[in-house]
Protein backbone atom coordinates (compact mmCIF):
# COMPACT_ATOMS: atom_id res chain seq x y z
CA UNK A 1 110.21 117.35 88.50
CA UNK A 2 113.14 119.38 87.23
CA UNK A 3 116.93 117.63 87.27
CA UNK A 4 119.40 118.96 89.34
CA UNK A 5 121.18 122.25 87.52
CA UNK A 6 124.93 121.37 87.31
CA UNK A 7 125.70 124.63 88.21
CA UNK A 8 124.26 127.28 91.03
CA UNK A 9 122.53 130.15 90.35
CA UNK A 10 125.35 131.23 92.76
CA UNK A 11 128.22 129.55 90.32
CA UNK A 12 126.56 131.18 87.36
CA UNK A 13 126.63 134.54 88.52
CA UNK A 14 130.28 134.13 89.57
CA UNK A 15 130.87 133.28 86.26
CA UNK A 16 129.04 136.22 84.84
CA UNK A 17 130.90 138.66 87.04
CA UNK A 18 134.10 137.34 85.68
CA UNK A 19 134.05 136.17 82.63
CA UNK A 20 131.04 138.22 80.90
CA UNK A 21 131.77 141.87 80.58
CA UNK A 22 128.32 142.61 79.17
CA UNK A 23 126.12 141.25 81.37
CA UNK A 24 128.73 143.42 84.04
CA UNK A 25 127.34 146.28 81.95
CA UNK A 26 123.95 145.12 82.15
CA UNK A 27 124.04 144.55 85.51
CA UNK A 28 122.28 141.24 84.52
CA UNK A 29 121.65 138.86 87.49
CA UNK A 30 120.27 134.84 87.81
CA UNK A 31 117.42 134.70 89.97
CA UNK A 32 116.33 130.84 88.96
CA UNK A 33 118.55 128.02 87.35
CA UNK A 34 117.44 124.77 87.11
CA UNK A 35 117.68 121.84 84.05
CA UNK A 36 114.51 122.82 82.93
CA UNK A 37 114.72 126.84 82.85
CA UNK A 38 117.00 129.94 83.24
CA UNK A 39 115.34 132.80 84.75
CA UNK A 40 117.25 136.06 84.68
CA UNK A 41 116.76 139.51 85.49
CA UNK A 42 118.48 142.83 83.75
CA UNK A 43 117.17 146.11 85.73
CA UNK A 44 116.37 149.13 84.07
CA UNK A 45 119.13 151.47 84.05
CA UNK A 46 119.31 154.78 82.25
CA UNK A 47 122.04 154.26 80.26
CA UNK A 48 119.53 151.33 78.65
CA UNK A 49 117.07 153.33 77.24
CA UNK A 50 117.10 154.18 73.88
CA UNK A 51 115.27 157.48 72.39
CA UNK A 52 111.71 156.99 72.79
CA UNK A 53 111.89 155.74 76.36
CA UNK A 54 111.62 152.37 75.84
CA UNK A 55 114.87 149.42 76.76
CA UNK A 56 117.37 149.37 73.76
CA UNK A 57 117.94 146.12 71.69
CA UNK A 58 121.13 145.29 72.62
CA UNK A 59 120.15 145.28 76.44
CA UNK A 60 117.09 142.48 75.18
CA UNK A 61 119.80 140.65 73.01
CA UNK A 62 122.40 140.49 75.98
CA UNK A 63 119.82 139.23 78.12
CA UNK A 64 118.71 136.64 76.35
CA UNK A 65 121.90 135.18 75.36
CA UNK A 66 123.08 135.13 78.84
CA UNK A 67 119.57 133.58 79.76
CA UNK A 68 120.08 130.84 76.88
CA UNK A 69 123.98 130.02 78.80
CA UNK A 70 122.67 129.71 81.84
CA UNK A 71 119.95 127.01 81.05
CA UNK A 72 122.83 125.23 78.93
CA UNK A 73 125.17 125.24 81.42
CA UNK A 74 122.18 123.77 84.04
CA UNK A 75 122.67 120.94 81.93
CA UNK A 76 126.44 120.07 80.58
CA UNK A 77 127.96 122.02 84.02
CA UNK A 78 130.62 124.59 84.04
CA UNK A 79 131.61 124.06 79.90
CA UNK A 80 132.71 128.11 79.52
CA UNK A 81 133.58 127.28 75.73
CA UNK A 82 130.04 126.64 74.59
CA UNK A 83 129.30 129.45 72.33
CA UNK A 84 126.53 131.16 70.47
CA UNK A 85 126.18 130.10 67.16
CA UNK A 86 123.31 131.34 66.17
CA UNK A 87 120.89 134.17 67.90
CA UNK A 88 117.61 135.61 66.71
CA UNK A 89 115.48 137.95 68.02
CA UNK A 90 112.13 139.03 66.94
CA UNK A 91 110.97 142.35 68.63
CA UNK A 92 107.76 142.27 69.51
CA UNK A 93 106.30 145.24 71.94
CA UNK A 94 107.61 148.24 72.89
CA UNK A 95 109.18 147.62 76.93
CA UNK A 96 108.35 150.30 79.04
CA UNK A 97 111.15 151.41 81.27
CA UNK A 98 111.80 149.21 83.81
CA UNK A 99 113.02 145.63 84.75
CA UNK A 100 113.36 143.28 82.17
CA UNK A 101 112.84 139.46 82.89
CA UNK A 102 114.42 136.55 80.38
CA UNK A 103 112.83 132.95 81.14
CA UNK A 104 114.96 130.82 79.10
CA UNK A 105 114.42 126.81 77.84
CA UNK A 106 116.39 124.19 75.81
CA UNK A 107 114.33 122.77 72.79
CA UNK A 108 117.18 120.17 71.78
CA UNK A 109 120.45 119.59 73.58
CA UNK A 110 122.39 117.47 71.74
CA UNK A 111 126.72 116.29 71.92
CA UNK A 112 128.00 119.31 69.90
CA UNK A 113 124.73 121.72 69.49
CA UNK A 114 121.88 123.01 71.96
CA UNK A 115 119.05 124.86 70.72
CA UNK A 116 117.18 127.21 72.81
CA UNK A 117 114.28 129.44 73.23
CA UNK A 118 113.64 132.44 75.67
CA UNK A 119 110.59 135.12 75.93
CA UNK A 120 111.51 138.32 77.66
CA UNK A 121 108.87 140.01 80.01
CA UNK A 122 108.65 143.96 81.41
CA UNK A 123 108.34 144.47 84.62
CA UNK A 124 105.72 147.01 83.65
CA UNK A 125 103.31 144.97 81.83
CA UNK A 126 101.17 142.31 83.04
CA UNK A 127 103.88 139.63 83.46
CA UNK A 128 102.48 137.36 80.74
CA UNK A 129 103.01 140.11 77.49
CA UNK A 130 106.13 138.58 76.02
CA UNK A 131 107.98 141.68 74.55
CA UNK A 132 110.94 139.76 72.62
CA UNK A 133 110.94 136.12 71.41
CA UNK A 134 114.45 134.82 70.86
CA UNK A 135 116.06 131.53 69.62
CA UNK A 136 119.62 130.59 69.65
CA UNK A 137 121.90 127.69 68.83
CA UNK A 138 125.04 127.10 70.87
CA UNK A 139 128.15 125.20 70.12
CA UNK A 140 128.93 122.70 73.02
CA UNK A 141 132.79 121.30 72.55
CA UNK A 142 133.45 117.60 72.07
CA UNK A 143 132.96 115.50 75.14
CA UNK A 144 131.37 118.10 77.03
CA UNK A 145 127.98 116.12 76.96
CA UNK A 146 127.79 112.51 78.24
């Protein structure tokens, strides 16, 4: 059994509405937030699609990282300063057009650092075809984690 998230999925899209111009942009939304996972959702838009009709890279890459915040912030609470360190993204099938999904887990949350994992789905495959893998490292600011 998951532990409570120290922040709502309600909270967290408040503070992406606010304070996160991108996912704005992306229109990205948090559907699930809990200590264990972030799942978030960035629907297809035109102005996302890159030549060749598939979703452009820096739609997956916003995604992600706002995917890898959210579970984070599950955990510490409402810490806006934690920032992304470190974000890599390996490209693996081409998305159809269409909604993209970002399911989003801590691997090692420690006082100053948490590293993360997320696997982003299409809406248009099967649900299980992982189209980008990405890992990212955050900074978390002193005394933010108990």
């Amino acid at each position: 059994m998951s532990a409570r998230s120290q922040i709502s999925t309600e909270e967290f899209n408040q503070l992406m509405r606010e304070e996160l111009p991108f996912a704005r942009v992306f229109s990205i939304t948090a559907i699930q937030l809990d200590c264990d996972a972030a799942i978030l959702c960035a629907p297809q838009h035109e102005d996302s699609l890159r030549p060749g009709g598939t979703i452009s890279g820096p739609v997956m890459m916003g995604l992600a990282d706002a995917a890898l915040y959210a579970v984070i912030l599950a955990n510490i609470g409402k810490v806006e300063l934690a920032v992304t360190t470190n974000l890599s993204i390996n490209f693996l099938r081409k998305p159809a057009p269409g909604d993209l999904f970002c399911r989003a887990t801590i691997l090692k949350l420690g006082k100053r650092l948490a590293v993360c994992e997320a696997r982003i789905y299409s809406d248009a495959s099967d649900g299980e075809t992982v189209v980008a893998h990405v890992t990212g490292t955050y900074s978390i600011p002193p005394g933010s984690v108990g």
